[in-house]
N, C-alpha and C. Protein backbone atom coordinates (compact mmCIF):
# COMPACT_ATOMS: atom_id res chain seq x y z
N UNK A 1 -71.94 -20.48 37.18
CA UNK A 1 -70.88 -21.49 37.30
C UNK A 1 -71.39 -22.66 38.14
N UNK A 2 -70.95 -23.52 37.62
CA UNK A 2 -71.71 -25.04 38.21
C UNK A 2 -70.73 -25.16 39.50
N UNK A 3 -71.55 -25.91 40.89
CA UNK A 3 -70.58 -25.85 42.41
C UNK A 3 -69.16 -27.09 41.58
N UNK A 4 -69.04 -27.76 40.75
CA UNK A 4 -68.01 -28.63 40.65
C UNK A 4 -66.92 -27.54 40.03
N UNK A 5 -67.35 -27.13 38.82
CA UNK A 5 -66.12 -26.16 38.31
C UNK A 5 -65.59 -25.36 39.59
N UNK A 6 -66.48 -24.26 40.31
CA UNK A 6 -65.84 -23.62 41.23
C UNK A 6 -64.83 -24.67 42.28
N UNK A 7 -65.10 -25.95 42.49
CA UNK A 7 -64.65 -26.51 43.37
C UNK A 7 -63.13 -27.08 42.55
N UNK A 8 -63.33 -27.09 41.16
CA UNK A 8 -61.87 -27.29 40.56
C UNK A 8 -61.20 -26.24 41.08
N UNK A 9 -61.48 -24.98 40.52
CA UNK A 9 -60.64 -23.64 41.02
C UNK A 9 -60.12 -23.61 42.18
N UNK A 10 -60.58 -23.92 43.07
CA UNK A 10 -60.22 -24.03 44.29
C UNK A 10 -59.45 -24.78 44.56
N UNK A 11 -59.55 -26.14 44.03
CA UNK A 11 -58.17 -27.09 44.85
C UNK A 11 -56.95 -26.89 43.73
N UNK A 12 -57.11 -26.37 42.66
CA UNK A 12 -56.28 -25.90 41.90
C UNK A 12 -55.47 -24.77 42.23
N UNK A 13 -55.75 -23.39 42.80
CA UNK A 13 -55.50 -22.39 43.85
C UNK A 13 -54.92 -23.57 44.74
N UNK A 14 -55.18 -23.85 45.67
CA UNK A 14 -54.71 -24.29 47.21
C UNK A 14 -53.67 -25.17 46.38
N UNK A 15 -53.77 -26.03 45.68
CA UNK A 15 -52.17 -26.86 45.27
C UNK A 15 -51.10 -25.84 44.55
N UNK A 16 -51.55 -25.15 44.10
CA UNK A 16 -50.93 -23.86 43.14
C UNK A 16 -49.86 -22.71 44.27
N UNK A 17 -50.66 -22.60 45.77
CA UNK A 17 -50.19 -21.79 46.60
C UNK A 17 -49.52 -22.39 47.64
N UNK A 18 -49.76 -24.06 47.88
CA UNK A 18 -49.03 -24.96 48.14
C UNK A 18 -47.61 -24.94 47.64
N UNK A 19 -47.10 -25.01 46.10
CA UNK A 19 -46.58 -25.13 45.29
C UNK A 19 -45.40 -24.11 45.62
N UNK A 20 -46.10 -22.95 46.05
CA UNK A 20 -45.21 -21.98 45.89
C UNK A 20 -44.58 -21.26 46.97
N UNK A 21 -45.33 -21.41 48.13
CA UNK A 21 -45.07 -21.22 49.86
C UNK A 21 -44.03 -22.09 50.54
N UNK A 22 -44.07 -23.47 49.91
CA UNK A 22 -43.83 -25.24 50.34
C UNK A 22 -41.71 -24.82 49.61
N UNK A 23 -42.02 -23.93 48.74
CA UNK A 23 -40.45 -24.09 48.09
C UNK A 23 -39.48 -22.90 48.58
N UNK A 24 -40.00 -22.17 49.74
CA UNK A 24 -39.78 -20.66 49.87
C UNK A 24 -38.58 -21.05 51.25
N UNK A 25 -38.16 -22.41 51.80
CA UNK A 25 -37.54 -22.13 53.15
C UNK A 25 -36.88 -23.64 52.37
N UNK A 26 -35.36 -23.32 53.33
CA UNK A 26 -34.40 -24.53 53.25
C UNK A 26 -34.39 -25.18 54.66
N UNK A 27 -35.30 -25.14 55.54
CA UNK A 27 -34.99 -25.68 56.94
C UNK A 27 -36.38 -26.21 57.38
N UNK A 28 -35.90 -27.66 57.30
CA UNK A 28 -37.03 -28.75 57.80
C UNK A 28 -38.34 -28.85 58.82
N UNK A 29 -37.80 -27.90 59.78
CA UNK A 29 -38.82 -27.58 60.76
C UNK A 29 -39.62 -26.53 60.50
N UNK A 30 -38.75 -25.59 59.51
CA UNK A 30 -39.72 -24.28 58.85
C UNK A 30 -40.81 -24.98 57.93
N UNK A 31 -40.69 -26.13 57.20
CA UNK A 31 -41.63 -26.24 56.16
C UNK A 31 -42.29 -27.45 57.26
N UNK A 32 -42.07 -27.96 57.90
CA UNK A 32 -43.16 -28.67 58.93
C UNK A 32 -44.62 -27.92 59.71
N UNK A 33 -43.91 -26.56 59.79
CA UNK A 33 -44.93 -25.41 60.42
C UNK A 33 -45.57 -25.01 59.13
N UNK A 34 -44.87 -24.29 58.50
CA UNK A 34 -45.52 -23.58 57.23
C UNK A 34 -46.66 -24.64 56.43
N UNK A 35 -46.80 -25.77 56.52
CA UNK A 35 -47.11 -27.12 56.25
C UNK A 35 -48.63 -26.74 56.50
N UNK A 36 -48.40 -27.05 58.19
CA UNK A 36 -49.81 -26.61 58.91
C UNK A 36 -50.46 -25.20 58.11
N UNK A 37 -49.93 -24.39 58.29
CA UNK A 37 -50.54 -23.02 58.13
C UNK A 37 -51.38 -23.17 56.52
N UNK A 38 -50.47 -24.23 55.62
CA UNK A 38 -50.78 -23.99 54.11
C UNK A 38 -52.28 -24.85 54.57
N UNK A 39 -52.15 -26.07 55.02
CA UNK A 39 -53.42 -26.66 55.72
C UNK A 39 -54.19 -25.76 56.19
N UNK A 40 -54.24 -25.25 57.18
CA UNK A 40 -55.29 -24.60 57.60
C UNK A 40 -55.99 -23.16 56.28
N UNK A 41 -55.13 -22.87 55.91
CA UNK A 41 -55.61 -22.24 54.73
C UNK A 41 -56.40 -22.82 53.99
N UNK A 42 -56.05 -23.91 53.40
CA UNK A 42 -57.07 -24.89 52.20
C UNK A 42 -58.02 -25.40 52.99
N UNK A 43 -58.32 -25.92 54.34
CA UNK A 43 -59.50 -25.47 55.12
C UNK A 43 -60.04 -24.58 54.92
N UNK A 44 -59.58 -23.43 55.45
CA UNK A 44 -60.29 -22.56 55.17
C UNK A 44 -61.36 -22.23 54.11
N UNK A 45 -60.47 -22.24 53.10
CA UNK A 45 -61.28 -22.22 51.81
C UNK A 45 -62.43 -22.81 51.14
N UNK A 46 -62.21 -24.64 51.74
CA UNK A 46 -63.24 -25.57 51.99
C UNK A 46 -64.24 -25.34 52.36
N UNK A 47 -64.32 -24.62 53.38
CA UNK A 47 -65.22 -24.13 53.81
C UNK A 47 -65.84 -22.49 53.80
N UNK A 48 -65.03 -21.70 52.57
CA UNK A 48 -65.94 -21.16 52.09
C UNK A 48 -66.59 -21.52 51.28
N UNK A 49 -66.74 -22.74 50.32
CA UNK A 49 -67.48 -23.09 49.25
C UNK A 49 -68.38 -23.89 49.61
N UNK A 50 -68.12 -24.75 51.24
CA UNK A 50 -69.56 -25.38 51.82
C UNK A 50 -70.72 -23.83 52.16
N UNK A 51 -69.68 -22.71 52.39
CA UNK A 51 -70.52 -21.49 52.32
C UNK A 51 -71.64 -21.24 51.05
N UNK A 52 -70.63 -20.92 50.70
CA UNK A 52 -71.21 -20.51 49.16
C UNK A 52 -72.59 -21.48 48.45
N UNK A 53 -71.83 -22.67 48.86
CA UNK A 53 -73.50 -23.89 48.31
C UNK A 53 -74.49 -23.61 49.18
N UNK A 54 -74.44 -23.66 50.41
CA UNK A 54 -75.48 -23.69 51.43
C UNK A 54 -76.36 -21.85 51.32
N UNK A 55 -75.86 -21.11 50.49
CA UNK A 55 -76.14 -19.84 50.28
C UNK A 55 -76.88 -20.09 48.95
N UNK A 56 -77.27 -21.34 48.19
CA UNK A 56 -77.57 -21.23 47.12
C UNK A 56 -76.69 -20.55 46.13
N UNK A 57 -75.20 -21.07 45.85
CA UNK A 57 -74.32 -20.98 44.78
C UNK A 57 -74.60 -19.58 43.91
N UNK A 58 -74.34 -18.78 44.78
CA UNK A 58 -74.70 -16.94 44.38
C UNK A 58 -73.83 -16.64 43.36
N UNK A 59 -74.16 -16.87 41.90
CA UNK A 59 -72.88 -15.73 40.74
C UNK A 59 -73.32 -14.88 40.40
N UNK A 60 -72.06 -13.80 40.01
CA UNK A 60 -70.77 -13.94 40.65
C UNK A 60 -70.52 -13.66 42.15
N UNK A 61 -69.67 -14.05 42.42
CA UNK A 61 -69.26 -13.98 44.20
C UNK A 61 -68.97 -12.55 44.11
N UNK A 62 -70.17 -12.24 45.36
CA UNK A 62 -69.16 -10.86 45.71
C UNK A 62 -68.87 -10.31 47.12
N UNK A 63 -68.52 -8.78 46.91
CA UNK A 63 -67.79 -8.95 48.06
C UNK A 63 -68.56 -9.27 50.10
N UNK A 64 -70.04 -9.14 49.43
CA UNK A 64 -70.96 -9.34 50.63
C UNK A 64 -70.96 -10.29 51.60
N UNK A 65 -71.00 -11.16 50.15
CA UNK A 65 -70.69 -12.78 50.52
C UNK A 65 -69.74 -13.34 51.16
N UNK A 66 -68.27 -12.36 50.68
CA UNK A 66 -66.99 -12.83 51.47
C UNK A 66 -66.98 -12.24 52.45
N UNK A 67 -67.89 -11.34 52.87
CA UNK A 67 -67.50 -10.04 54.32
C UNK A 67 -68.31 -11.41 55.28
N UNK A 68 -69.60 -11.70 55.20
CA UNK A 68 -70.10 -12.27 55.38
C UNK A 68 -69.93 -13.81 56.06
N UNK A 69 -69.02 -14.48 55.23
CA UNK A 69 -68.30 -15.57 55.48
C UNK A 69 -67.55 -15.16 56.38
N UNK A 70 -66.61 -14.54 56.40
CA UNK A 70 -65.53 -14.01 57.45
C UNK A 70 -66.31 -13.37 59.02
N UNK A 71 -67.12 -12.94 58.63
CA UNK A 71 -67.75 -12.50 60.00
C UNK A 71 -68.25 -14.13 59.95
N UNK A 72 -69.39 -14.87 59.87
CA UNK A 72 -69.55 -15.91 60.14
C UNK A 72 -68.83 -16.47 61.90
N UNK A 73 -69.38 -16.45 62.88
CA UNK A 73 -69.02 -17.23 64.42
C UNK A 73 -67.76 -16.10 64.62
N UNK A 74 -67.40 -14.62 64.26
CA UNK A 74 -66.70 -13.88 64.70
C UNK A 74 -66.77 -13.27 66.08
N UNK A 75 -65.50 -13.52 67.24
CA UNK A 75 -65.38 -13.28 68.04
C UNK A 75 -64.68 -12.26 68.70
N UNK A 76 -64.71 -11.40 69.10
CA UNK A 76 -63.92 -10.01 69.06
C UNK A 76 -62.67 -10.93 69.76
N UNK A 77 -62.83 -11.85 70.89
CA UNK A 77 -61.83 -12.21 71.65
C UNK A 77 -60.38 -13.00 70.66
N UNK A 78 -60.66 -13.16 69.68
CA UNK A 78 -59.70 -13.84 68.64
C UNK A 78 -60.03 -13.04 67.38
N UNK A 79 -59.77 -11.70 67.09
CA UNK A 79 -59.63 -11.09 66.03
C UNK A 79 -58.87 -11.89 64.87
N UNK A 80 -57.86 -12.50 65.54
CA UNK A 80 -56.63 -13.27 64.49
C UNK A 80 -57.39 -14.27 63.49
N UNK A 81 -58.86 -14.76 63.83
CA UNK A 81 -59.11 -15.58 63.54
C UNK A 81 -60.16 -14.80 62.29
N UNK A 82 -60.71 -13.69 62.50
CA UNK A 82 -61.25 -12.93 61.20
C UNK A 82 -59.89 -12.78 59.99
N UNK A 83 -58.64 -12.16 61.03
CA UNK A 83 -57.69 -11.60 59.91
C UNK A 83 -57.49 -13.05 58.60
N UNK A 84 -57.23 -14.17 59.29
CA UNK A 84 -56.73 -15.36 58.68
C UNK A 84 -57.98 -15.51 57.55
N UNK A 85 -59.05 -15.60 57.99
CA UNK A 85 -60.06 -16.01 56.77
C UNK A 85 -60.01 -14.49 55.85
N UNK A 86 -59.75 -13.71 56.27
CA UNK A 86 -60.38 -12.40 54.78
C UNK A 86 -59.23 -12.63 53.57
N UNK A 87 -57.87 -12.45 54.79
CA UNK A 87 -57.10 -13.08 53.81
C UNK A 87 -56.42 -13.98 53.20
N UNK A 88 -56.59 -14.91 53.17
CA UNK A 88 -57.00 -16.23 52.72
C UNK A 88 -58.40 -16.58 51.20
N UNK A 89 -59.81 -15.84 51.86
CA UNK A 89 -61.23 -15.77 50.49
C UNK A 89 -60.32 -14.06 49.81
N UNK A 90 -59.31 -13.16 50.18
CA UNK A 90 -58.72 -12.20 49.26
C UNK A 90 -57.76 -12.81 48.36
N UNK A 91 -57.14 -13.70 48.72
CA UNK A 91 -56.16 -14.65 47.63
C UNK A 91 -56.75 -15.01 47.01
N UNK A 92 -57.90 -16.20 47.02
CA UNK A 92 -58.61 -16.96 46.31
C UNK A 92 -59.49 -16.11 45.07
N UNK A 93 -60.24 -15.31 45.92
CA UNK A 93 -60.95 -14.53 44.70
C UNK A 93 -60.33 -13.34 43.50
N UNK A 94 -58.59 -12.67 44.29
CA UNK A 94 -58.20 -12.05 42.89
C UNK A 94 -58.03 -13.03 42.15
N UNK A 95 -57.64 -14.72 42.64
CA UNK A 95 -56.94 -15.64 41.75
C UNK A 95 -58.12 -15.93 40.72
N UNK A 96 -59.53 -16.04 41.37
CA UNK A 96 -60.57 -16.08 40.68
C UNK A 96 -61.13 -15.11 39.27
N UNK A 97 -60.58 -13.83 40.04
CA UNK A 97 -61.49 -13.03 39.17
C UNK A 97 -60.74 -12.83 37.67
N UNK A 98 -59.17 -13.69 38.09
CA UNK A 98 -58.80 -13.73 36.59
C UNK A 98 -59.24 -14.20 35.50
N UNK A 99 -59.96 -15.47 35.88
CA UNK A 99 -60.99 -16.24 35.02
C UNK A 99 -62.03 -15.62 34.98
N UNK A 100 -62.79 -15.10 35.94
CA UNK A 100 -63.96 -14.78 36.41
C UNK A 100 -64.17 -13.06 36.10
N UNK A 101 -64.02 -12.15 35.43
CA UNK A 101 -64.00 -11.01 35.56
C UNK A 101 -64.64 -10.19 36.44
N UNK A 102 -65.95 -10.78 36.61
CA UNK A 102 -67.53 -10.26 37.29
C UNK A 102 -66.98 -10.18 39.18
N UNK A 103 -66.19 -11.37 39.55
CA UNK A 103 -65.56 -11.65 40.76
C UNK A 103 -65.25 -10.54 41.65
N UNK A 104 -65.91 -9.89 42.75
CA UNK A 104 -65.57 -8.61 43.64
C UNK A 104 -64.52 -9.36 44.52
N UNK A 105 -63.85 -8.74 45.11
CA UNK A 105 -62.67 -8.80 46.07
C UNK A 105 -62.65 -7.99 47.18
N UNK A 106 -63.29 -8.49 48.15
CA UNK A 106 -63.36 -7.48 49.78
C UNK A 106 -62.58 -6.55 49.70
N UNK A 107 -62.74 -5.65 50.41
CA UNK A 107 -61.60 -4.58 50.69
C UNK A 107 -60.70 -4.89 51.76
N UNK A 108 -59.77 -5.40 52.08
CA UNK A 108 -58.87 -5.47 53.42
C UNK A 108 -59.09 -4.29 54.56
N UNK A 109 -59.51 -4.76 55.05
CA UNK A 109 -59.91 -3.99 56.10
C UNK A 109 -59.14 -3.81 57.72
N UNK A 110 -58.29 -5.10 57.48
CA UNK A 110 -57.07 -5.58 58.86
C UNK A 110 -56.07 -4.88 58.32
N UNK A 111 -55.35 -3.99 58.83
CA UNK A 111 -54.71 -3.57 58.87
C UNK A 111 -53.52 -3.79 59.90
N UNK A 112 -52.18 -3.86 59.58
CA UNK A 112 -51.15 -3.92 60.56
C UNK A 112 -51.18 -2.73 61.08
N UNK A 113 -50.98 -2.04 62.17
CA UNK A 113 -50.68 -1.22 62.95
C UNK A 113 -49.04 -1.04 62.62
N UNK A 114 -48.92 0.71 63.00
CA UNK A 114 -47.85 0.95 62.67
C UNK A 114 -46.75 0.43 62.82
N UNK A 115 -45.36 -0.06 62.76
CA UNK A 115 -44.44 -0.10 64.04
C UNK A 115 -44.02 1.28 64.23
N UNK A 116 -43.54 0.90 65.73
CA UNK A 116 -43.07 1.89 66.59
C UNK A 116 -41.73 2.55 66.06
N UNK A 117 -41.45 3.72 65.96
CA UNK A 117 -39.82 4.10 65.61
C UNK A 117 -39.30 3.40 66.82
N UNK A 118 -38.54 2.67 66.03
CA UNK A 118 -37.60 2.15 66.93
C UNK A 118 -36.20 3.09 68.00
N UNK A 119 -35.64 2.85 69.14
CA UNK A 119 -35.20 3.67 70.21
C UNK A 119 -33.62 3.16 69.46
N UNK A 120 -32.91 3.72 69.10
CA UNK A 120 -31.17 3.66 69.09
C UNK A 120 -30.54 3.86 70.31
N UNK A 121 -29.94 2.56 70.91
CA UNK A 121 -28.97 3.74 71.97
C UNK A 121 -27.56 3.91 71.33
N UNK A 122 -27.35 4.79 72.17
CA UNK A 122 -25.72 5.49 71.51
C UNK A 122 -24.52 4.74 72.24
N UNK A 123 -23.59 4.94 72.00
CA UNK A 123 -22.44 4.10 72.29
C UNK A 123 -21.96 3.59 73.80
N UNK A 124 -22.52 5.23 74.49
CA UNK A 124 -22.46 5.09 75.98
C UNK A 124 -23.18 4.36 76.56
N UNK A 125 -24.65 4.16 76.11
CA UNK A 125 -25.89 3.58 76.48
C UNK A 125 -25.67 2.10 76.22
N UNK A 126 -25.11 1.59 75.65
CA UNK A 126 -24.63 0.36 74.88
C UNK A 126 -23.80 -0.60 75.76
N UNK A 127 -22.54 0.40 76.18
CA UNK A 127 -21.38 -0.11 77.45
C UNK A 127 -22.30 -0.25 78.52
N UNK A 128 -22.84 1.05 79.10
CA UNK A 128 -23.51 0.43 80.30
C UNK A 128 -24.38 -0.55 80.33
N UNK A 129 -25.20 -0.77 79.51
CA UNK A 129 -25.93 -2.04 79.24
C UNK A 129 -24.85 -3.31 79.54
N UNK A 130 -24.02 -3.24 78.77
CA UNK A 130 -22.80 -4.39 78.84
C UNK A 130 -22.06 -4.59 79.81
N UNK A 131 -21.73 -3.25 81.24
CA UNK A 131 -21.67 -3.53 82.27
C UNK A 131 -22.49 -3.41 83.00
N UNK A 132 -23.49 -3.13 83.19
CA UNK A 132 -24.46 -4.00 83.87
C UNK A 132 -24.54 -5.48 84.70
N UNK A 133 -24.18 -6.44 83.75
CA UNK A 133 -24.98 -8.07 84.16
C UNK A 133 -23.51 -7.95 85.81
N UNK A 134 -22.30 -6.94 85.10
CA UNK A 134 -21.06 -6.99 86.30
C UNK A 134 -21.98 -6.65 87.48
N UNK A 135 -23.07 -6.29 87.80
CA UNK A 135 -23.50 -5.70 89.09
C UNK A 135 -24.05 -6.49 89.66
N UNK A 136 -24.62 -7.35 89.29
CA UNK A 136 -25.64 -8.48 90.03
C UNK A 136 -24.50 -9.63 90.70
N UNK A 137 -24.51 -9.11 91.86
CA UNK A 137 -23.38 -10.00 93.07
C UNK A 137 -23.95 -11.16 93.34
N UNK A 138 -25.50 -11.43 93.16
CA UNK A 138 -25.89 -12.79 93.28
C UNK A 138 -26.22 -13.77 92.17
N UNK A 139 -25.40 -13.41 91.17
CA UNK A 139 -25.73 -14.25 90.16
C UNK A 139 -24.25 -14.68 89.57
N UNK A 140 -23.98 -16.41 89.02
CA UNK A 140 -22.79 -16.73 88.91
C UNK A 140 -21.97 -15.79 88.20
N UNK A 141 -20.55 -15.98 88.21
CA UNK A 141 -19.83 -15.22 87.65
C UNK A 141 -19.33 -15.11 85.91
N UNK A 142 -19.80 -16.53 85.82
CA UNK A 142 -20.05 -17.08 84.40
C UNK A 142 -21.09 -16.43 83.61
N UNK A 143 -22.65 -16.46 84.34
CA UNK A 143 -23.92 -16.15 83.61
C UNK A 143 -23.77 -14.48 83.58
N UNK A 144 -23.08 -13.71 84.46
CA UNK A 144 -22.49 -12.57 84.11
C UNK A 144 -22.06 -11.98 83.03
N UNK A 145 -20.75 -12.71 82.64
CA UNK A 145 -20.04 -12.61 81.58
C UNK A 145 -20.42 -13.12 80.65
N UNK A 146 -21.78 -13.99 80.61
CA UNK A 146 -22.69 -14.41 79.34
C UNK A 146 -23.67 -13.50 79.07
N UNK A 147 -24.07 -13.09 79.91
CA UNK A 147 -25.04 -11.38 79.99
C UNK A 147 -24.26 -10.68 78.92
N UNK A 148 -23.16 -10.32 79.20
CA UNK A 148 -22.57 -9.05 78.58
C UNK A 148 -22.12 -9.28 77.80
N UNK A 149 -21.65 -10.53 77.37
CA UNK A 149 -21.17 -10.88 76.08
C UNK A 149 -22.27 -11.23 74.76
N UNK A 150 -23.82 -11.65 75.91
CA UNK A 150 -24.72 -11.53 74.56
C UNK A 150 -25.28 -9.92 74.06
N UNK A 151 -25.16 -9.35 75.16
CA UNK A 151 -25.50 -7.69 74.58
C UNK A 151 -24.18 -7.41 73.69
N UNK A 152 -23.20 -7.52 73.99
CA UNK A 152 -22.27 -6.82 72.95
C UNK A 152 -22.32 -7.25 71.77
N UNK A 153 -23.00 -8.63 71.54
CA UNK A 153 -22.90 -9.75 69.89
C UNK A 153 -24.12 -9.52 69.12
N UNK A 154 -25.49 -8.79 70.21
CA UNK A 154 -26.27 -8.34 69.60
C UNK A 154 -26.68 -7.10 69.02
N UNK A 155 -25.41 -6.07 69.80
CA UNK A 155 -24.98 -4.67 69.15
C UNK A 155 -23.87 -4.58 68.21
N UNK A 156 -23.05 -5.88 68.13
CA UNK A 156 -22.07 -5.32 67.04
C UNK A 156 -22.22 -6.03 65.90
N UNK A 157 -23.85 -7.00 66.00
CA UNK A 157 -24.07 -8.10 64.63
C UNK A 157 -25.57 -7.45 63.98
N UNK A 158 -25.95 -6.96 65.09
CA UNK A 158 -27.38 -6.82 64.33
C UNK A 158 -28.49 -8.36 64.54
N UNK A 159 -27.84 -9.37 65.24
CA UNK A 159 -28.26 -9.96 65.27
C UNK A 159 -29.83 -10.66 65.60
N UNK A 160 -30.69 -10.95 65.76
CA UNK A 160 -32.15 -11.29 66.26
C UNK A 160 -31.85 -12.33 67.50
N UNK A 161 -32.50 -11.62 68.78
CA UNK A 161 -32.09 -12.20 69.68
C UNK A 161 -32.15 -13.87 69.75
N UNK A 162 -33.61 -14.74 69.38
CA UNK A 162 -33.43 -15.91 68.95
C UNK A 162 -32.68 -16.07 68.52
N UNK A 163 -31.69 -15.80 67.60
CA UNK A 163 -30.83 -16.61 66.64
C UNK A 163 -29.39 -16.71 67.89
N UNK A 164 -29.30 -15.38 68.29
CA UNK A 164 -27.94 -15.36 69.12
C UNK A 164 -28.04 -16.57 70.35
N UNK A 165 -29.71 -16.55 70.71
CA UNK A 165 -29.68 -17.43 71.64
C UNK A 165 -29.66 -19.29 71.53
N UNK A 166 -29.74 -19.32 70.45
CA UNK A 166 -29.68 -20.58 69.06
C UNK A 166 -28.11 -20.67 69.36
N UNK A 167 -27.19 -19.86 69.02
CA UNK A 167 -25.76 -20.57 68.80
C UNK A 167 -25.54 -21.58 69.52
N UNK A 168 -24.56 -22.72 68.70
CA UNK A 168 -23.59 -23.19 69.29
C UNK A 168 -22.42 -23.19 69.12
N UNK A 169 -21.24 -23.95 69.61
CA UNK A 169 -20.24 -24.20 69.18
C UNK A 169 -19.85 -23.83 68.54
N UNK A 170 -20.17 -24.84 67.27
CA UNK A 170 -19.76 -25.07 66.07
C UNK A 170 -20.49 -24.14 65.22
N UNK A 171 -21.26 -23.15 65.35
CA UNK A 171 -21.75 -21.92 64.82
C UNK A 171 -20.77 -20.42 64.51
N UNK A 172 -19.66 -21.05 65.56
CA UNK A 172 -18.95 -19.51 65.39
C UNK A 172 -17.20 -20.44 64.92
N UNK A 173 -17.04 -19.45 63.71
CA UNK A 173 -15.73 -20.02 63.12
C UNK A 173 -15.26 -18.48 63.06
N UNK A 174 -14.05 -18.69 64.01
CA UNK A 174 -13.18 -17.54 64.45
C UNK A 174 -12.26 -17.18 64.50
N UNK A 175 -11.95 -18.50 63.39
CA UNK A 175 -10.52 -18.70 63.17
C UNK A 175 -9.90 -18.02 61.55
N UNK A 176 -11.46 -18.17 61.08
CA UNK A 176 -11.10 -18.03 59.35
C UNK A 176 -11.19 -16.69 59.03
N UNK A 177 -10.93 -16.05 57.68
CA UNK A 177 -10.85 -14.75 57.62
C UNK A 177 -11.55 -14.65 56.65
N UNK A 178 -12.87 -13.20 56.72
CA UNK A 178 -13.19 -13.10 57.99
C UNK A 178 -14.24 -14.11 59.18
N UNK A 179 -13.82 -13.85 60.64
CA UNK A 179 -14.57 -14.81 61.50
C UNK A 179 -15.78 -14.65 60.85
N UNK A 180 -16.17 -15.37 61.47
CA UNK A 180 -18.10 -15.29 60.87
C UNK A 180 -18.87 -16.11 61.70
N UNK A 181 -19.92 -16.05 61.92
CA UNK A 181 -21.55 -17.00 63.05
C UNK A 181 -21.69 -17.33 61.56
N UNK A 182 -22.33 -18.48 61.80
CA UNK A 182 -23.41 -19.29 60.83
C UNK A 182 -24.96 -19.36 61.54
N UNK A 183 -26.01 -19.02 60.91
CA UNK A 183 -26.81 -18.56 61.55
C UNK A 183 -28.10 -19.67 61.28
N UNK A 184 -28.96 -20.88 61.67
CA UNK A 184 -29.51 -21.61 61.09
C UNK A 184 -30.72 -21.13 61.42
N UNK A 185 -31.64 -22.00 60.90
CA UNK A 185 -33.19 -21.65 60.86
C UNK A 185 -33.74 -20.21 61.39
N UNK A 186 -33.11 -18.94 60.41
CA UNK A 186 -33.44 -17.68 61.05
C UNK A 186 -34.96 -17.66 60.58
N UNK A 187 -35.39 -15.97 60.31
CA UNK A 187 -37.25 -15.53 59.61
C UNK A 187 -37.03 -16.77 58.70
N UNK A 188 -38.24 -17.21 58.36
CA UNK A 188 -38.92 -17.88 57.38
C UNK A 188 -37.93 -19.11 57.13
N UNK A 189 -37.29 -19.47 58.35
CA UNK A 189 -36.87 -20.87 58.13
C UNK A 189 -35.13 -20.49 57.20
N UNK A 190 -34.52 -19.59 57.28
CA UNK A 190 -33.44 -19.08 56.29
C UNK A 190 -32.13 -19.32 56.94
N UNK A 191 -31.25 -20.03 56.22
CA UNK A 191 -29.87 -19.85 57.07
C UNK A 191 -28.79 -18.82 56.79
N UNK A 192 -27.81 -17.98 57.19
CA UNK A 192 -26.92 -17.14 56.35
C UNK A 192 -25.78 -16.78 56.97
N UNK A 193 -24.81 -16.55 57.01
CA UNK A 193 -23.83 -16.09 57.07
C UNK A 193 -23.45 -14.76 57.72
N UNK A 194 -23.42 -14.49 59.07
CA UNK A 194 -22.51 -13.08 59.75
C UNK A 194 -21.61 -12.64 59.99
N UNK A 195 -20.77 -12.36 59.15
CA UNK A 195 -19.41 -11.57 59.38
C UNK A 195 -18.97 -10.63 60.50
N UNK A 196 -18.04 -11.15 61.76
CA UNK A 196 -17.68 -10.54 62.18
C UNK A 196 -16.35 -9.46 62.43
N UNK A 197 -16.74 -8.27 63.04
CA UNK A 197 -15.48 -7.86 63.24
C UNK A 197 -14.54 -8.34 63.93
N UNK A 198 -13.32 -7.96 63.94
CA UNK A 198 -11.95 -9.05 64.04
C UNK A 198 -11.97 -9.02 65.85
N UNK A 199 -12.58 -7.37 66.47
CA UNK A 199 -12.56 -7.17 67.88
C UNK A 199 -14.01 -7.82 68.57
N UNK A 200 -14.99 -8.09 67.91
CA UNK A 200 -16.15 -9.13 68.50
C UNK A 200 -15.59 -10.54 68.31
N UNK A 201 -14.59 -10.91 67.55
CA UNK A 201 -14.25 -12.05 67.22
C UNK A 201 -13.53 -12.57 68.72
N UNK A 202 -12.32 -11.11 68.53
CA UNK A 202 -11.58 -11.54 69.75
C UNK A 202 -12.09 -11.85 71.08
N UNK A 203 -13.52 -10.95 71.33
CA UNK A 203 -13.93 -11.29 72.75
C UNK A 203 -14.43 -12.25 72.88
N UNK A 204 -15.12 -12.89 71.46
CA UNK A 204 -15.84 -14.35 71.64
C UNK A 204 -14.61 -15.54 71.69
């Protein structure tokens, strides 16, 4: 394959994954970030194919080449910075090997680590949490009752603590049936709708 064709594929991929990342969030500041990230990706990529030429334009690409690239100035102290390139030349090359049959595809090798089972507390564990912030004699009597009123909104909504800490005002309509939070720029830039019960309603 001649370095220009491969270099079509490529900005064809990166506008293609542009295309499709760029349409995934309704909130302005989400696609301002996500923006960057799609950037630094198509970097990325850029510069696996200044790889690839300076390697003498090796076909078909395989997976040596991409282990290779990715280790390239690897620093144990920023692992994040291997994870981002493998997967990033792993997008590009299944997208490749559709055209390309011959095309190897690294093995992923980053792995997320488990999550933790998460800890439930039970109902009792819950109240005392909520009386709690009542104990601290040196702290206003207001930021108290904002203590305990954000633990109770984040046990009876399910809520993500950012978002609860996001409200305003005009976020909680408590009047209509049923009350409900409006919830803006939650994961991935998403806004939605929380229905509350009529007795979280009342305490808010």
């Amino acid at each position: 394959m001649k370095p220009d064709s491969l270099s079509v594929l490529l900005e064809q991929y990166i506008t293609l994954n542009h295309a499709i990342t760029g349409a995934s969030s309704d909130s302005e500041d989400y696609r301002r970030r996500d923006l960057g990230r799609r950037r630094y990706k198509g970097n990325l990529l850029r510069n696996f194919f200044g790889f690839w030429s300076e390697r003498g334009q090796p076909w078909p690409i395989t997976s040596a080449l991409a282990i290779d690239w990715v280790s390239e100035g690897s620093n144990p102290g920023q692992p994040h910075r291997d994870r981002h390139r493998m997967f990033a030349i792993r997008g590009f090359l299944e997208h490749l090997r559709a055209a390309e049959p011959a095309t190897e595809v690294p093995e992923n090798i980053f792995r997320k680590p488990p999550r933790r089972t998460p800890r439930l507390l039970s109902e009792q564990e819950i109240v005392r949490l909520m009386e709690a912030p009542g104990q601290l004699r040196r702290v206003d009597p207001f930021r108290r009752l904002t203590l305990s009123m954000l633990l109770g909104l984040l046990a009876s909504t399910g809520l993500r603590i950012g978002e609860a800490l996001r409200l305003k005002n005009e976020d909680a309509h408590l009047d209509t049936d049923p009350p409900y939070l409006a919830i803006h720029e939650s994961k991935f830039g998403k806004s939605r709708i929380v229905v509350l019960h009529a007795s979280a309603a009342d305490r808010l």
